[in-house]
C-alpha atoms as a PDB file:
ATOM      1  CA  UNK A   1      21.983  -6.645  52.876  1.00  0.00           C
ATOM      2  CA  UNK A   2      20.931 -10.126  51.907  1.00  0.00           C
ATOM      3  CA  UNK A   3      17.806  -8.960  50.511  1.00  0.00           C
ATOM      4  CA  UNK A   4      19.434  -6.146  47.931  1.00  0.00           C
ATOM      5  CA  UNK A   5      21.897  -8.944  47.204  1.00  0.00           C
ATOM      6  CA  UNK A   6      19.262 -11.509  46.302  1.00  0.00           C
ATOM      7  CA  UNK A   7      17.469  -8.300  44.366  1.00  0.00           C
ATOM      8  CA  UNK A   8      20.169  -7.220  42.526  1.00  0.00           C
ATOM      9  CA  UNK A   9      21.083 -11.399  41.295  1.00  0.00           C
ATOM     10  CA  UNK A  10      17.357 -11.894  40.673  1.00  0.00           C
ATOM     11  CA  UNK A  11      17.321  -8.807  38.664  1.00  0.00           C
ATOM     12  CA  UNK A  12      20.213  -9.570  37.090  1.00  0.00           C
ATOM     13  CA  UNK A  13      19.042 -13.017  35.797  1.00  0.00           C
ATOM     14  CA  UNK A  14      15.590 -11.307  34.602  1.00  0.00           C
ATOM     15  CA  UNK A  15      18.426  -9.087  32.530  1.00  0.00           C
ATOM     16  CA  UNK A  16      19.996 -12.327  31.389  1.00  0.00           C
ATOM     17  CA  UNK A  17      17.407 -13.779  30.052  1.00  0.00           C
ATOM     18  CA  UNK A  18      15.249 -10.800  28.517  1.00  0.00           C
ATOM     19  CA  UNK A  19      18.301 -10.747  26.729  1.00  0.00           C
ATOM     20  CA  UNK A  20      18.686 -14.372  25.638  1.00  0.00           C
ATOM     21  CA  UNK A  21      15.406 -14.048  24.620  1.00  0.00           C
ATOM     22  CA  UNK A  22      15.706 -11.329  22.345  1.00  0.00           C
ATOM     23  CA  UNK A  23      18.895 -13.106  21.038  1.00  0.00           C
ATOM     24  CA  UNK A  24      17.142 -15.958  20.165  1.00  0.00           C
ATOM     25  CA  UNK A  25      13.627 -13.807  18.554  1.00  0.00           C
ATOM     26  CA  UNK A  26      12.879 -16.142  15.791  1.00  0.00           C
ATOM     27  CA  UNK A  27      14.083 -15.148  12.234  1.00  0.00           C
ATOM     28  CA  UNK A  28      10.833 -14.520  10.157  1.00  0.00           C
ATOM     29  CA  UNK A  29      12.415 -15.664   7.010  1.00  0.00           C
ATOM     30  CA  UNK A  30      13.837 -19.176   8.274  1.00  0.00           C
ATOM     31  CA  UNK A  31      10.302 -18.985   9.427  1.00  0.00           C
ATOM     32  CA  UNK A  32       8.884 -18.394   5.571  1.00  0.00           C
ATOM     33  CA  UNK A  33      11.816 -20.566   4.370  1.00  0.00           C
ATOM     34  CA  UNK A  34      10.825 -23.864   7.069  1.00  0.00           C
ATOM     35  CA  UNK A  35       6.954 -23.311   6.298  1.00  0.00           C
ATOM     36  CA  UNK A  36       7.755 -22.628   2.418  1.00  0.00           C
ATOM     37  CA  UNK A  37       5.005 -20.070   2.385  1.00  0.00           C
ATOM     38  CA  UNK A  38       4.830 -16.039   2.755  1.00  0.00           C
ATOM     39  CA  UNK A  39       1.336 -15.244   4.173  1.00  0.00           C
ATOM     40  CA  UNK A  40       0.619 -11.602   2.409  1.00  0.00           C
ATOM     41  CA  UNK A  41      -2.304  -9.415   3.712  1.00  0.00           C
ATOM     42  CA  UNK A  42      -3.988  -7.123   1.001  1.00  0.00           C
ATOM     43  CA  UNK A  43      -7.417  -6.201   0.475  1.00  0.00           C
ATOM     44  CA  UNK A  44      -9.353  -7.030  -2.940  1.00  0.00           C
ATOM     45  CA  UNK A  45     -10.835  -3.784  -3.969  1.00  0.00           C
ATOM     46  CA  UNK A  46      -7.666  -2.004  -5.452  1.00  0.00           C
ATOM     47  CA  UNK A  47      -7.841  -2.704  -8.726  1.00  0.00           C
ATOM     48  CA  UNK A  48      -5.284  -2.546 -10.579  1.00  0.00           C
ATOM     49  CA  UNK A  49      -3.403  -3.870  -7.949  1.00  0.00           C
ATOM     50  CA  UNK A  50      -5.813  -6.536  -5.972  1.00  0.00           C
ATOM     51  CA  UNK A  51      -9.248  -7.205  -7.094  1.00  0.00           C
ATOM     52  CA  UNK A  52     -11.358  -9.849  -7.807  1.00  0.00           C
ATOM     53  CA  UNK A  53     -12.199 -10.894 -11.321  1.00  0.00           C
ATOM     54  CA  UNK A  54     -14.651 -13.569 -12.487  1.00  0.00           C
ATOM     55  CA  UNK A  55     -14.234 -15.001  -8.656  1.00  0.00           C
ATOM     56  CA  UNK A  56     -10.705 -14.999  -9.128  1.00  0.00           C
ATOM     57  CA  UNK A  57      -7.726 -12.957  -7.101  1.00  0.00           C
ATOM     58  CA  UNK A  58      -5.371 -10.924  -9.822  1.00  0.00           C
ATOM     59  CA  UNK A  59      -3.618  -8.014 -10.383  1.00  0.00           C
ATOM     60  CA  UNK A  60      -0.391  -6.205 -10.493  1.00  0.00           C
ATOM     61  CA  UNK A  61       0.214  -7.691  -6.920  1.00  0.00           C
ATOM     62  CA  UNK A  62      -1.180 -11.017  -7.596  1.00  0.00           C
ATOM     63  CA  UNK A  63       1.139 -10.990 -10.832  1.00  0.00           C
ATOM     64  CA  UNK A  64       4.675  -9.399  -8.361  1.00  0.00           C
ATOM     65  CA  UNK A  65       4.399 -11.309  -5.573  1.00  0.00           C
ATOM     66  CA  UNK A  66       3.818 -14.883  -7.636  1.00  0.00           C
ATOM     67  CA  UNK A  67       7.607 -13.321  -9.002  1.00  0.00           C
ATOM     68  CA  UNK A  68       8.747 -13.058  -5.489  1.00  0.00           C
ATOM     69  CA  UNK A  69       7.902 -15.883  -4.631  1.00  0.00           C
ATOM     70  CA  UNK A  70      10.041 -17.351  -7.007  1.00  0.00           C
ATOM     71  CA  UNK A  71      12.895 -15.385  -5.865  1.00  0.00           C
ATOM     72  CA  UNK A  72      12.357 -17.070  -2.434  1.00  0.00           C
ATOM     73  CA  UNK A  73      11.768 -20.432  -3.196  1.00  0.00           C
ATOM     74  CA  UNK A  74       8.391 -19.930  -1.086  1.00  0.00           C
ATOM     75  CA  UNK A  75       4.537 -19.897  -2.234  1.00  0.00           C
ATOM     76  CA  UNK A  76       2.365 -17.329  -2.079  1.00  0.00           C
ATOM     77  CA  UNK A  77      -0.396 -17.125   0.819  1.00  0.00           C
ATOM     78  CA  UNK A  78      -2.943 -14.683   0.509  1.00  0.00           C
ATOM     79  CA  UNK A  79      -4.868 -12.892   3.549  1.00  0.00           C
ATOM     80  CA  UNK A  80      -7.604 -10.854   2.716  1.00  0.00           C
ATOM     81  CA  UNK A  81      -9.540  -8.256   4.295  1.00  0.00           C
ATOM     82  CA  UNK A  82     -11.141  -4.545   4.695  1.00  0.00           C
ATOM     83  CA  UNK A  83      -7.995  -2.029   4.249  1.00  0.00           C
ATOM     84  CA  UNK A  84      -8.096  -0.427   7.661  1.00  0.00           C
ATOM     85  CA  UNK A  85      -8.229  -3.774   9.432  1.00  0.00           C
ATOM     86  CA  UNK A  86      -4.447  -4.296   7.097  1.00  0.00           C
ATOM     87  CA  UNK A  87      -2.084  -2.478   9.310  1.00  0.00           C
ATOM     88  CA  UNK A  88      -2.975  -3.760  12.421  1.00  0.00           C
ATOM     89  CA  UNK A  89      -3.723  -7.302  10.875  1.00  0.00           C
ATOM     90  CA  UNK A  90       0.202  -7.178  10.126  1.00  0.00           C
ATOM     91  CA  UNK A  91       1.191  -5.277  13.668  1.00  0.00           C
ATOM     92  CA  UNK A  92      -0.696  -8.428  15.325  1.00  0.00           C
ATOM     93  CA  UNK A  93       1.399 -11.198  13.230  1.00  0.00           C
ATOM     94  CA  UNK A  94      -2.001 -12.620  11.114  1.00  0.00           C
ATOM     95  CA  UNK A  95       0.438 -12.307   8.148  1.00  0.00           C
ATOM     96  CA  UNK A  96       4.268 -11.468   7.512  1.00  0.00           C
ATOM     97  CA  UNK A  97       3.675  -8.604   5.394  1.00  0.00           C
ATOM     98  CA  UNK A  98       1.361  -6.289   2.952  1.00  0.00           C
ATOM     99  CA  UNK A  99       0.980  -5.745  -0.291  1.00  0.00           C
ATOM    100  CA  UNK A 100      -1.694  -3.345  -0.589  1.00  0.00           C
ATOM    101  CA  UNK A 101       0.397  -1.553  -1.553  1.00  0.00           C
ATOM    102  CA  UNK A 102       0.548   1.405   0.340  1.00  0.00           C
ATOM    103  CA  UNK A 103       1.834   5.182  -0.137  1.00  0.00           C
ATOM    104  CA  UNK A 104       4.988   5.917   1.145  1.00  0.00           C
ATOM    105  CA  UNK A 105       5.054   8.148   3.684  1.00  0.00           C
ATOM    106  CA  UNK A 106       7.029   9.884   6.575  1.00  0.00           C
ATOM    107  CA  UNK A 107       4.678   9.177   9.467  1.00  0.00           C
ATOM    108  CA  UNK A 108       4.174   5.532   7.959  1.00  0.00           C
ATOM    109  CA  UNK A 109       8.139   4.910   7.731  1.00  0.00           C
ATOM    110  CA  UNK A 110       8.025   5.420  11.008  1.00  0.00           C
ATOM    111  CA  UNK A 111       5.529   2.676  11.763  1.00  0.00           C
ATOM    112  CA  UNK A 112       6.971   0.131   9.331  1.00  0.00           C
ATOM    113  CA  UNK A 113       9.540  -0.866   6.948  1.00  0.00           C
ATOM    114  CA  UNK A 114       8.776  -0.228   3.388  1.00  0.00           C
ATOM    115  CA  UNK A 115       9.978  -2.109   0.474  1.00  0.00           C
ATOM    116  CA  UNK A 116      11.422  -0.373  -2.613  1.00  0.00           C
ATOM    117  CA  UNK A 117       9.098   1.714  -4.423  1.00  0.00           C
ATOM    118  CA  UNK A 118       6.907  -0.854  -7.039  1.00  0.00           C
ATOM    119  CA  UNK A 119       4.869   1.980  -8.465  1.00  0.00           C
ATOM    120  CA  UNK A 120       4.311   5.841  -8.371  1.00  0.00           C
ATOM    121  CA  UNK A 121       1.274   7.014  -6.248  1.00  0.00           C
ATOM    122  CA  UNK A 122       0.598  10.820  -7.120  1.00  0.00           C
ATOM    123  CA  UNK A 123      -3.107  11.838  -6.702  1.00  0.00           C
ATOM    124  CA  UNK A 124      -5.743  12.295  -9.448  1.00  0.00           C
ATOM    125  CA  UNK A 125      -8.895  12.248  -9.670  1.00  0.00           C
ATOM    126  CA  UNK A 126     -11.685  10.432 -11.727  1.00  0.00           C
ATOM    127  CA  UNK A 127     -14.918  12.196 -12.989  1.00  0.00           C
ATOM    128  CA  UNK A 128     -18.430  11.063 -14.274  1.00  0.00           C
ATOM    129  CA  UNK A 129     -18.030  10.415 -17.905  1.00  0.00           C
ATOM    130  CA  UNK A 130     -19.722  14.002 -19.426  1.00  0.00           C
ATOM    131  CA  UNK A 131     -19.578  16.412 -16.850  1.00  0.00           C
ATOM    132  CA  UNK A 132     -18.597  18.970 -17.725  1.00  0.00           C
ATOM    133  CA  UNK A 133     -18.314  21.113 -14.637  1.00  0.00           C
ATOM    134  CA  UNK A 134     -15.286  19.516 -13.823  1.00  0.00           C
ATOM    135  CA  UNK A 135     -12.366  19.743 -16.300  1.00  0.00           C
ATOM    136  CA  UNK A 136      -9.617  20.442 -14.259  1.00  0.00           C
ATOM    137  CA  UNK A 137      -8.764  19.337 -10.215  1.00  0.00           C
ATOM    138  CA  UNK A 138      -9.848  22.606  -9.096  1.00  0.00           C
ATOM    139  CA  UNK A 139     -13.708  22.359 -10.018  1.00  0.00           C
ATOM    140  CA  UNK A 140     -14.116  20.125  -7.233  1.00  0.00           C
ATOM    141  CA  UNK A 141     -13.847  22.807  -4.454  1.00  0.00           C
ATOM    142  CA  UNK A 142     -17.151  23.045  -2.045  1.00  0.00           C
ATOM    143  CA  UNK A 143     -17.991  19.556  -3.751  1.00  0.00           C
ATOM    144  CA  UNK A 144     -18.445  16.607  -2.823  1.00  0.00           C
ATOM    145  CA  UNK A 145     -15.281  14.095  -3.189  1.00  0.00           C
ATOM    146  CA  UNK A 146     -14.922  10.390  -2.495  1.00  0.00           C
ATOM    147  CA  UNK A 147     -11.575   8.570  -1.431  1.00  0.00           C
ATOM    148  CA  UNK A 148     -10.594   5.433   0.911  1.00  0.00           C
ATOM    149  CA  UNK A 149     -10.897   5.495   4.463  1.00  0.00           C
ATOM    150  CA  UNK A 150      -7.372   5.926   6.001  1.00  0.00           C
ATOM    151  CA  UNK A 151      -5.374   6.239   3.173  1.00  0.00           C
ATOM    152  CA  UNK A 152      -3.028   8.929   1.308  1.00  0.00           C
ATOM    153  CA  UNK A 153      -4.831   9.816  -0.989  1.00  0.00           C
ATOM    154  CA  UNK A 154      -7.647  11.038   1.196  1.00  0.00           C
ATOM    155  CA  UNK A 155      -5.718  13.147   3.399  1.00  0.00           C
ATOM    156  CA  UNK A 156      -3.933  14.934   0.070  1.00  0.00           C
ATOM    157  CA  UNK A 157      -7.359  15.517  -1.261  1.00  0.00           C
ATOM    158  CA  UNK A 158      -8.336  16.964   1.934  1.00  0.00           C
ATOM    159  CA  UNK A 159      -5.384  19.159   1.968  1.00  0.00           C
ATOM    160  CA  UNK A 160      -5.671  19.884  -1.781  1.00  0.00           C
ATOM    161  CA  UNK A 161      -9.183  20.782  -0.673  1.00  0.00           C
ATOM    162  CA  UNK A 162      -8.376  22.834   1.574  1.00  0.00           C
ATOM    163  CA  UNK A 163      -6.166  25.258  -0.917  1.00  0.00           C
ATOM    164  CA  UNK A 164      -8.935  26.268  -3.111  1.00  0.00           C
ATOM    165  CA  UNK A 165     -11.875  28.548  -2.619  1.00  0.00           C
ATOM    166  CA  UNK A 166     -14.018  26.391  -0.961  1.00  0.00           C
ATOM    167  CA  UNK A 167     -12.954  22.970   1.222  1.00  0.00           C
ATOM    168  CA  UNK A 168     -14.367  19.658  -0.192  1.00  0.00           C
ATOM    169  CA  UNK A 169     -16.704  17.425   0.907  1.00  0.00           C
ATOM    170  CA  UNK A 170     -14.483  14.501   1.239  1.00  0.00           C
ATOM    171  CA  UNK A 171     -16.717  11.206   1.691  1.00  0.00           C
ATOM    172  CA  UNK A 172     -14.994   8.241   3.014  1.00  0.00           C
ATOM    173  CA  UNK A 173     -15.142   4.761   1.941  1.00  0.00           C
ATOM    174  CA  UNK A 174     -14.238   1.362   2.975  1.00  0.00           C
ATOM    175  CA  UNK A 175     -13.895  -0.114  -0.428  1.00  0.00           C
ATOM    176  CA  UNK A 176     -13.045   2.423  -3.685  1.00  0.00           C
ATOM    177  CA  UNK A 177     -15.530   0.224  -5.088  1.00  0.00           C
ATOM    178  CA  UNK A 178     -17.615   1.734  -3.159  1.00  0.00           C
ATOM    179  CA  UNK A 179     -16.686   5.105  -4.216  1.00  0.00           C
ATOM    180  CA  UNK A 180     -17.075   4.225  -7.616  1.00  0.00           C
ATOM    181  CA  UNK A 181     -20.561   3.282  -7.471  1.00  0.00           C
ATOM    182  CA  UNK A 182     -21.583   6.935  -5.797  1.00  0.00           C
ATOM    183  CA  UNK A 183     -19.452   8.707  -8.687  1.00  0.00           C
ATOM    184  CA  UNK A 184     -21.334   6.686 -11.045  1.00  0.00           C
ATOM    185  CA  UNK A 185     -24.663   7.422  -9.022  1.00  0.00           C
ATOM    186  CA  UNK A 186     -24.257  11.244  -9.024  1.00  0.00           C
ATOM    187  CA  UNK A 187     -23.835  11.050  -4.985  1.00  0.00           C
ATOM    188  CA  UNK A 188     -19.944  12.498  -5.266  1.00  0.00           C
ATOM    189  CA  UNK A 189     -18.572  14.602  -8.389  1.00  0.00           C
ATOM    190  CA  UNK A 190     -15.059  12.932  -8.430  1.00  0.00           C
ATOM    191  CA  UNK A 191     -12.895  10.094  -6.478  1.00  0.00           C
ATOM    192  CA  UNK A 192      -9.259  10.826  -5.199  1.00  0.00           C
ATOM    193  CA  UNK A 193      -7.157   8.162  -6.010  1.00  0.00           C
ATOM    194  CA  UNK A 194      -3.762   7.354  -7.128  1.00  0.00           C
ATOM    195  CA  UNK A 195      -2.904   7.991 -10.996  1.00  0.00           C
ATOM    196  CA  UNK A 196      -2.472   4.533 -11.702  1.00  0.00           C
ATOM    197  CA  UNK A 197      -5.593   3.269 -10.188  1.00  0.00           C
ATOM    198  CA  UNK A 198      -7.869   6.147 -11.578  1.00  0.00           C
ATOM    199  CA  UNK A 199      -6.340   5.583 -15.111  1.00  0.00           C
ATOM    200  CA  UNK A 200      -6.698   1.466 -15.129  1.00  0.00           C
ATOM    201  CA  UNK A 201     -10.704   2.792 -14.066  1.00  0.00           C
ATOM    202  CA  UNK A 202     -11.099   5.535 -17.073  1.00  0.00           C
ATOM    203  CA  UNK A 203     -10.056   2.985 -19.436  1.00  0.00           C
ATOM    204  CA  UNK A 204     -12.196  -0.540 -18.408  1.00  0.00           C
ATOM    205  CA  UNK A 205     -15.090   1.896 -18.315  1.00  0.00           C
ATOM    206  CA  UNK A 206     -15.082   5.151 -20.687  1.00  0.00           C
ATOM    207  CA  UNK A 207     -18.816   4.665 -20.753  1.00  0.00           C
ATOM    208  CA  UNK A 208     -18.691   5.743 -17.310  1.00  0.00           C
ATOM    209  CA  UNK A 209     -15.678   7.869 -15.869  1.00  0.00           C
ATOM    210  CA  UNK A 210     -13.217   9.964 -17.110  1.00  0.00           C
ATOM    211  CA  UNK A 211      -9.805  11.135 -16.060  1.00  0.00           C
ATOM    212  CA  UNK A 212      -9.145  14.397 -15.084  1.00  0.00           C
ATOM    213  CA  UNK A 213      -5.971  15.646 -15.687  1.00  0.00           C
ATOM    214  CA  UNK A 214      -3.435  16.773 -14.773  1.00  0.00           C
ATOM    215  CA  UNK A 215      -2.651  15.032 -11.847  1.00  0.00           C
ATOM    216  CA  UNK A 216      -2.328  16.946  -8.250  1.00  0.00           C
ATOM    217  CA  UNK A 217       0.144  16.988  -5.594  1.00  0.00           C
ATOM    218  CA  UNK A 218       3.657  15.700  -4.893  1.00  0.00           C
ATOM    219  CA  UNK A 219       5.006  13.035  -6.336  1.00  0.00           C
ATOM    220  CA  UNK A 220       4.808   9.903  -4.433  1.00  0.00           C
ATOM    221  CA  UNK A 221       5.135   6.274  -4.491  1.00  0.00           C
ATOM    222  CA  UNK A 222       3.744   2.879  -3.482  1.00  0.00           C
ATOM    223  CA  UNK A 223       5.407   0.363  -1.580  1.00  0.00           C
ATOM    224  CA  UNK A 224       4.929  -3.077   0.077  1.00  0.00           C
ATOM    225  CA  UNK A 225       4.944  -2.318   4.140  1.00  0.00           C
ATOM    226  CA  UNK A 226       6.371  -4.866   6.571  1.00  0.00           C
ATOM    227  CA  UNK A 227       7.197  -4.430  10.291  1.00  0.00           C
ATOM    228  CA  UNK A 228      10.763  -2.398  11.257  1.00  0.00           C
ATOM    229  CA  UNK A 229      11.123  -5.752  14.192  1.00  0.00           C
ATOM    230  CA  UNK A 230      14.923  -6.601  14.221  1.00  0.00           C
ATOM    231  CA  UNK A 231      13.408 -10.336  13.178  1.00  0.00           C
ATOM    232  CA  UNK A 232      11.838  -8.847  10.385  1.00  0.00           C
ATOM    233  CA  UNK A 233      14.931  -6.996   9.078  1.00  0.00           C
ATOM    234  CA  UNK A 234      16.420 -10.438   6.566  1.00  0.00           C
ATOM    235  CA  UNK A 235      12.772 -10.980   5.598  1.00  0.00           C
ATOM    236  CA  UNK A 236      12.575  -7.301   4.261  1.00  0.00           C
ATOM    237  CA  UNK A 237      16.215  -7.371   2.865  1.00  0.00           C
ATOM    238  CA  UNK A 238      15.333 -10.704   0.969  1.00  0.00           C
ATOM    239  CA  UNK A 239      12.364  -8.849  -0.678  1.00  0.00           C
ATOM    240  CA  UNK A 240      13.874  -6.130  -1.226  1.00  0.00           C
ATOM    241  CA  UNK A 241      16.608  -8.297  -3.459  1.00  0.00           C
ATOM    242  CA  UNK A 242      14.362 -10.089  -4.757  1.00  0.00           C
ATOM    243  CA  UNK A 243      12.415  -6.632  -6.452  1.00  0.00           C
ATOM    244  CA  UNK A 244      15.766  -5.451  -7.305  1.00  0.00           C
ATOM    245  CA  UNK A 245      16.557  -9.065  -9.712  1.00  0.00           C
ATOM    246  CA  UNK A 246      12.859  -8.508 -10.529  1.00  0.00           C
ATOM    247  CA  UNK A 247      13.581  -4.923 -11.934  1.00  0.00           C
ATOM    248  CA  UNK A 248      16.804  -5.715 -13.539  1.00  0.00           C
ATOM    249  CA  UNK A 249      15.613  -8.231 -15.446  1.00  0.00           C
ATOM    250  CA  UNK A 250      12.589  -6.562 -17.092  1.00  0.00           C
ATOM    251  CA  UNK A 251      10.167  -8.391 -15.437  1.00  0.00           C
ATOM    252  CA  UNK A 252       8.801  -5.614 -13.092  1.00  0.00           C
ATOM    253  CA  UNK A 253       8.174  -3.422 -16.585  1.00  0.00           C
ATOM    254  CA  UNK A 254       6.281  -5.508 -18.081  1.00  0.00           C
ATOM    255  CA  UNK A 255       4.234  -6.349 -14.925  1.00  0.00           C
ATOM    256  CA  UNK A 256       3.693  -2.371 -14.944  1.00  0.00           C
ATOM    257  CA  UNK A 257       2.818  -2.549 -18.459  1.00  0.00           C
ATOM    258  CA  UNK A 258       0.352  -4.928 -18.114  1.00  0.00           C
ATOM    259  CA  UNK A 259      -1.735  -3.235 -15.621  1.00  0.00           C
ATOM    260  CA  UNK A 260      -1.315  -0.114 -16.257  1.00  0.00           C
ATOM    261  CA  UNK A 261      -0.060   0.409 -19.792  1.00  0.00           C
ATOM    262  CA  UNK A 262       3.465   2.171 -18.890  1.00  0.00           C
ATOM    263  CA  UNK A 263       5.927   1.565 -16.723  1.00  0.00           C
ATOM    264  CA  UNK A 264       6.915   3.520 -13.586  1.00  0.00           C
ATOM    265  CA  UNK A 265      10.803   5.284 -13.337  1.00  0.00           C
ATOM    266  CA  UNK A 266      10.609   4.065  -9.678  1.00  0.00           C
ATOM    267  CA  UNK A 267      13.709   5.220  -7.371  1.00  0.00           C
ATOM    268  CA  UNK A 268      15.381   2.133  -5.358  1.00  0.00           C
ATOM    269  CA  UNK A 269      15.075   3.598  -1.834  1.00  0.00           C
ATOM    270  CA  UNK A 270      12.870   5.898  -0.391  1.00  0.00           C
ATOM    271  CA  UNK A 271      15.056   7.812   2.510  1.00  0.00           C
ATOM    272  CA  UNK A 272      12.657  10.446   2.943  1.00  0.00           C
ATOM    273  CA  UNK A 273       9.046  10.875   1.304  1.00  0.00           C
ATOM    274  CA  UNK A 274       7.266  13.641   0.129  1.00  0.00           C
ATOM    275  CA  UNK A 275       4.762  13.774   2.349  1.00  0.00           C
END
């Protein structure tokens, strides 16, 4: 009797102070606001979004976040590195969150917390500049089609793929960079990638590539992820104010305008995504 007695105290203090603990998880914006920095993980090979130009770090992104910062009263902190290594670079605490920015997705809002939408994402795809065996998305079937490794748009090319005659080819890539280069080398006919980014690539380079249009699939969008932790929650709700004064104000148009020539009717919440 003494033994389940001293069990059921000891196990009761464990209790006590898992809870404690929890209660005192440390905020992740006091966090931001004590250091007076937000550490944001991207990689540098999204252009127009993050890429590097003349050795220097711009884009929409670069342009967004310097605005957010302002909103926080914090500076900006830049992590870079290879896409896939992103998401678990943020799941592992290297930075507080990611600007990417990512597509917006059901199995990905399950993983993480997305900010509100900061662009739209739908799928299209971007051609060798004269070829003219592909003038429309479906010429691509039983050829082969380039796209990042682990994102979206690859798996809604793959599916799109797999819809016509014959599947694609899809060929994965680290950087779209990358994927660029084989496009321009004859080694793929066409690159998946959002509308926004293939567009901001058929017009630096008409020499080269060429949109094909119209764009396929649903209509998605592209958010900033952070992580769904209960510590994380005022961090995310700070952002997410801060994009909203951002919007209001005009300054998230013109930031759209800028890098991509228009800018995006975004919604302000994502409550279920497309895909």
């Amino acid at each position: 009797m003494k033994l389940k007695a001293f069990m059921t105290t000891a196990m009761a203090g464990l209790i006590g102070l898992a809870a404690l603990g929890a209660a005192h998880a440390e905020d992740i914006l006091d966090k931001v606001k004590a250091a007076g920095v937000l550490k944001v993980g991207t990689e540098t090979a999204f252009a127009p979004f993050d890429f590097i130009d003349a050795g220097q770090h711009v884009g929409m992104n670069v342009d967004l976040f310097a605005e957010i910062g302002k909103e926080l009263g914090v500076e900006i902190e830049w992590v870079t590195l290879p896409w896939d290594g992103v998401f678990p670079g943020l799941e592992s605490g290297k930075f507080d969150m990611v600007a990417g920015p990512a597509t917006i997705t059901n199995d990905r809002m399950k993983r993480f917390r997305f900010t509100s939408p900061v662009a739209e994402a739908t799928v299209a795809l971007l051609k060798k500049a004269g070829d003219e065996t592909i003038t429309k998305p479906e010429d691509i079937a039983g050829k082969p089609v380039g796209s990042g490794k682990a994102t979206a748009q690859l798996a809604q090319v793959i599916e799109y793929g797999n819809t016509l005659p014959s599947p694609i080819e899809p060929k994965e890539y680290v950087s779209f960079n990358e994927a660029y280069a084989d496009l321009a080398a004859g080694r793929v006919v066409a690159v998946a990638n959002s509308f926004p980014n293939i567009a901001y690539v058929a017009q630096q380079r008409p020499e080269t590539f060429e949109l094909v249009e119209p764009p396929f699939g649903v209509k998605t969008y592209f958010g900033f992820p952070g992580r769904p932790d209960p510590e994380y929650a005022t961090l995310m709700d700070a952002i997410d104010a801060a994009l909203a004064a951002i919007k209001a104000d005009g300054r998230m148009g013109e930031i759209q305008k800028k890098w991509f020539g228009v800018e995006f009717d975004t919604p302000e919440k994502i409550e279920k995504a497309n895909i």
